[in-house]
Protein backbone atom coordinates (compact mmCIF):
# COMPACT_ATOMS: atom_id res chain seq x y z
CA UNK A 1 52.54 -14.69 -21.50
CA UNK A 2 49.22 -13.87 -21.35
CA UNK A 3 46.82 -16.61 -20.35
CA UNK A 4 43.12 -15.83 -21.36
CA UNK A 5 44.78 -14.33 -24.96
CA UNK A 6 47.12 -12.06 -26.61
CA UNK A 7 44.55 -9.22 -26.25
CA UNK A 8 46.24 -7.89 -23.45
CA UNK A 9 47.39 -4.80 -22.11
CA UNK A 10 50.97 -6.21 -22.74
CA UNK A 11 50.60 -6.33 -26.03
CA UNK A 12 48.70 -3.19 -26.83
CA UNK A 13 49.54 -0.04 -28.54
CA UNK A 14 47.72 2.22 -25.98
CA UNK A 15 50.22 0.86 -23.43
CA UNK A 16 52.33 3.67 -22.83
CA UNK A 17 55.93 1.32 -22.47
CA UNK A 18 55.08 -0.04 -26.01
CA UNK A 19 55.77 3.26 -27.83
CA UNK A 20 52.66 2.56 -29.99
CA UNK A 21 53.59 -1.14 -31.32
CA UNK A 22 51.61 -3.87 -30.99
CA UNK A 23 53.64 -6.32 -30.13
CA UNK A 24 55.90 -8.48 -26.59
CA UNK A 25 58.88 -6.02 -28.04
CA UNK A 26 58.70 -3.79 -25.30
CA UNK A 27 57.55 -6.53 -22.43
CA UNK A 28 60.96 -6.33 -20.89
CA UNK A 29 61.87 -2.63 -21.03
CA UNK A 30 62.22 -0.38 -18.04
CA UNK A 31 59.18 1.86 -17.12
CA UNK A 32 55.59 1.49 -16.07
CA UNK A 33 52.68 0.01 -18.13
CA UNK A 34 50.23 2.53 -18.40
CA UNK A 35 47.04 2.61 -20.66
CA UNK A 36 47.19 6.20 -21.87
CA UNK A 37 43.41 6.35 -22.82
CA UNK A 38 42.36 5.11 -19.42
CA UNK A 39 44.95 6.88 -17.49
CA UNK A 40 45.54 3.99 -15.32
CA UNK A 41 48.96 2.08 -14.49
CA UNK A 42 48.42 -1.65 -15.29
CA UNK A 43 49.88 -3.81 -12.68
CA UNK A 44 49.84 -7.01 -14.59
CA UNK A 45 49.65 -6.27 -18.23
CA UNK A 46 49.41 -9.69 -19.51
CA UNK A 47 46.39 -10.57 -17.44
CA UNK A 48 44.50 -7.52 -18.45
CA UNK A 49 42.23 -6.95 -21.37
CA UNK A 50 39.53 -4.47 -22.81
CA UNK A 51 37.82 -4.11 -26.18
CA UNK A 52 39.88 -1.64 -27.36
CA UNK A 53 43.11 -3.80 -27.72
CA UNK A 54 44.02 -3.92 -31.76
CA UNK A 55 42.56 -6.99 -32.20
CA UNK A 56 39.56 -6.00 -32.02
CA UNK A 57 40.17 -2.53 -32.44
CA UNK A 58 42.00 -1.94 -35.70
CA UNK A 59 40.52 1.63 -36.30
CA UNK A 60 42.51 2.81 -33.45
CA UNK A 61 39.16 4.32 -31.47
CA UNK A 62 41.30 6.11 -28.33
CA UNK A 63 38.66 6.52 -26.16
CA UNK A 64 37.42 3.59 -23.42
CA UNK A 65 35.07 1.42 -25.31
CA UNK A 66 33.61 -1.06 -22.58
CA UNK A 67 35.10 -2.19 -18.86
CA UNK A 68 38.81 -2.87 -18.44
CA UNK A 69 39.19 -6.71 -17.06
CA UNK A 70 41.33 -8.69 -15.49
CA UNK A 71 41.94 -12.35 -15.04
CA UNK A 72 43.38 -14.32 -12.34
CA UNK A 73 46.63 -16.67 -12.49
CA UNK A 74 44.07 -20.05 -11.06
CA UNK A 75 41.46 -18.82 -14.33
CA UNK A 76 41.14 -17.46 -17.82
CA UNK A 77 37.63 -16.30 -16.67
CA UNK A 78 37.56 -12.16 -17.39
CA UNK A 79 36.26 -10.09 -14.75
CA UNK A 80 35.96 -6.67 -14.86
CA UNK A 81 38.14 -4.62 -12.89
CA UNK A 82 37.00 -0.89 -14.03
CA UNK A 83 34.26 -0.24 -15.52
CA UNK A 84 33.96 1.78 -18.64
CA UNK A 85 33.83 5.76 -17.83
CA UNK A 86 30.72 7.14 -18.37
CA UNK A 87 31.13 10.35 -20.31
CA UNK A 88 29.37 12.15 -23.53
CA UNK A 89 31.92 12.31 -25.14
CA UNK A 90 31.93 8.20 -25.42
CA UNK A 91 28.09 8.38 -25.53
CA UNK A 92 28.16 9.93 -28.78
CA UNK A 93 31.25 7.48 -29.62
CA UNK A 94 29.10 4.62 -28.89
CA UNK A 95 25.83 6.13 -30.64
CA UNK A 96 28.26 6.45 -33.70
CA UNK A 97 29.75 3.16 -33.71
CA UNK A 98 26.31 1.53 -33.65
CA UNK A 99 25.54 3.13 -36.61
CA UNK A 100 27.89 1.88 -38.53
CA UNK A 101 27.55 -2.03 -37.53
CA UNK A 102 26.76 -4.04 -40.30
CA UNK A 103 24.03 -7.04 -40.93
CA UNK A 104 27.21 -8.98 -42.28
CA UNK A 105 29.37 -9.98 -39.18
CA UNK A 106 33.36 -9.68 -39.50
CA UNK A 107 36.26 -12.04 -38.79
CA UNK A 108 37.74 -10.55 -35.05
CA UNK A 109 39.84 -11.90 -32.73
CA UNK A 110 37.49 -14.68 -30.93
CA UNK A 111 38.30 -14.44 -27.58
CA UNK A 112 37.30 -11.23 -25.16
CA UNK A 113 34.19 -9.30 -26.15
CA UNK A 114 33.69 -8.22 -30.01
CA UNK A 115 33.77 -4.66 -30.56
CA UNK A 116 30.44 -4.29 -31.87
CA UNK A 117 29.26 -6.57 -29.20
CA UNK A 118 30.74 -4.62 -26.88
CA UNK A 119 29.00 -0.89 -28.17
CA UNK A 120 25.75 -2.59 -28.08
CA UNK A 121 25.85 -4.05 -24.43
CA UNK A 122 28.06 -0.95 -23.05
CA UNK A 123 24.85 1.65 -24.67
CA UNK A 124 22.30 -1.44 -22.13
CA UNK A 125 24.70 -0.41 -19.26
CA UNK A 126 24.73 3.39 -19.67
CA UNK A 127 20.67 2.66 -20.88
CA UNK A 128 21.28 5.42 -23.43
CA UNK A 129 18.09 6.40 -24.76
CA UNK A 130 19.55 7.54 -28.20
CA UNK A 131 20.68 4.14 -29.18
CA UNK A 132 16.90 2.75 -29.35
CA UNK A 133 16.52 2.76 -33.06
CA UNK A 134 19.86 1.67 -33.51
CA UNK A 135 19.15 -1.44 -31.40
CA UNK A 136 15.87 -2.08 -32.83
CA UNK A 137 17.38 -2.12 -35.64
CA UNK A 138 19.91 -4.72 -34.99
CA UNK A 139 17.29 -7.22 -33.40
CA UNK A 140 16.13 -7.37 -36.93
CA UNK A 141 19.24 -8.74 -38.53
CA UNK A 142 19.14 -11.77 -40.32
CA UNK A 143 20.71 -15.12 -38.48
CA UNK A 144 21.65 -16.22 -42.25
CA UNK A 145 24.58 -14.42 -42.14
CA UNK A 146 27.83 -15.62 -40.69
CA UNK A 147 31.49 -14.96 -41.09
CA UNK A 148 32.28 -18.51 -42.44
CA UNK A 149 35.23 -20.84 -41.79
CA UNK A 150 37.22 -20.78 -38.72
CA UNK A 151 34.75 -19.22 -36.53
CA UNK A 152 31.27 -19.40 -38.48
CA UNK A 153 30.49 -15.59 -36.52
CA UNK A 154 26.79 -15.13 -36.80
CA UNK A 155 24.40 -11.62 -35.57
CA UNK A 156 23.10 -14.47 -33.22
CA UNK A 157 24.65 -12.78 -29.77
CA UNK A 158 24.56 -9.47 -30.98
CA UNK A 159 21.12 -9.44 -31.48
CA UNK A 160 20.62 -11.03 -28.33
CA UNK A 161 22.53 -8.27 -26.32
CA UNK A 162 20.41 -5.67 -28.69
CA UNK A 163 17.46 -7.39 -26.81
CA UNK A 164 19.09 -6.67 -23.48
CA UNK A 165 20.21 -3.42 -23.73
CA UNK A 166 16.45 -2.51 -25.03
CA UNK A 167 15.18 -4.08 -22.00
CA UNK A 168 17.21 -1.81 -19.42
CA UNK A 169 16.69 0.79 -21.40
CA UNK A 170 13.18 0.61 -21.64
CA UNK A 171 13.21 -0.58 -17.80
């Protein structure tokens, strides 16, 4: 079982042994675990995690959004183990994706990094000039609005990591 959540690698459908389910159904069949949009065998796929796991990915985006992690069996701590390939073709994936994020947060899975959270700090990393306006325009969002009961989700660390990733951007 997984121990820092069920976003794992174990349980994802990009995980070449589970046939595209999302599920622990295919946890005990023969065969390697592979992430097919990564191209990288998994080793221990219930200690592994990345933002594009359907829990916080239920578009089904199939290329590498954000850093692949790991945890260890002494901690739930994440720590990255790849880090996100660096490519136009997820550039432009990104670019899009920030585009479409919304003042209005939405329920996700709460443990690993939020998808959106996760386009606007991976754009900081690759300090992708494009996204500029796009972050400016998220620093503006409004701290009013949250998700609500269970998690009360608010644009309060997304705006933050807008702030960042305009900061190594703009050096």
């Amino acid at each position: 079982m997984p121990n820092g959540g069920s976003d794992c690698c174990g349980t994802c459908w990009f995980n070449q042994k589970n046939k595209g389910h999302t599920s622990y159904e295919h946890a005990g069949d023969a065969g390697e675990d592979y992430c097919m949009i990564r191209h990288t065998r998994i080793e221990n796929p219930f200690w592994t995690y990345c933002t594009n796991h359907p829990h916080h990915n239920p578009e089904k985006i199939d290329l590498p959004i954000g850093p692949l992690y790991v945890c260890t069996k002494d901690s739930s701590e994440r720590e990255v183990w790849q880090p996100s390939p660096d490519i136009e073709e997820i550039r432009l994936k990104l670019l899009k994706l920030l585009d479409a994020i919304e003042e209005q947060p939405k329920n996700e899975y709460p443990l690993g990094v939020y998808l959106d959270e996760m386009v606007v700090q991976q754009l900081g990393e690759f300090r992708e000039k494009r996204a500029v306006a796009g972050l400016e325009r998220i620093v503006r969002f409004s701290l009013a609005q949250s998700t609500g009961e269970p998690f009360n989700r608010t644009r309060e660390s997304l705006m933050k990591l807008a702030r960042q990733a305009l900061s190594k951007i703009n050096g």
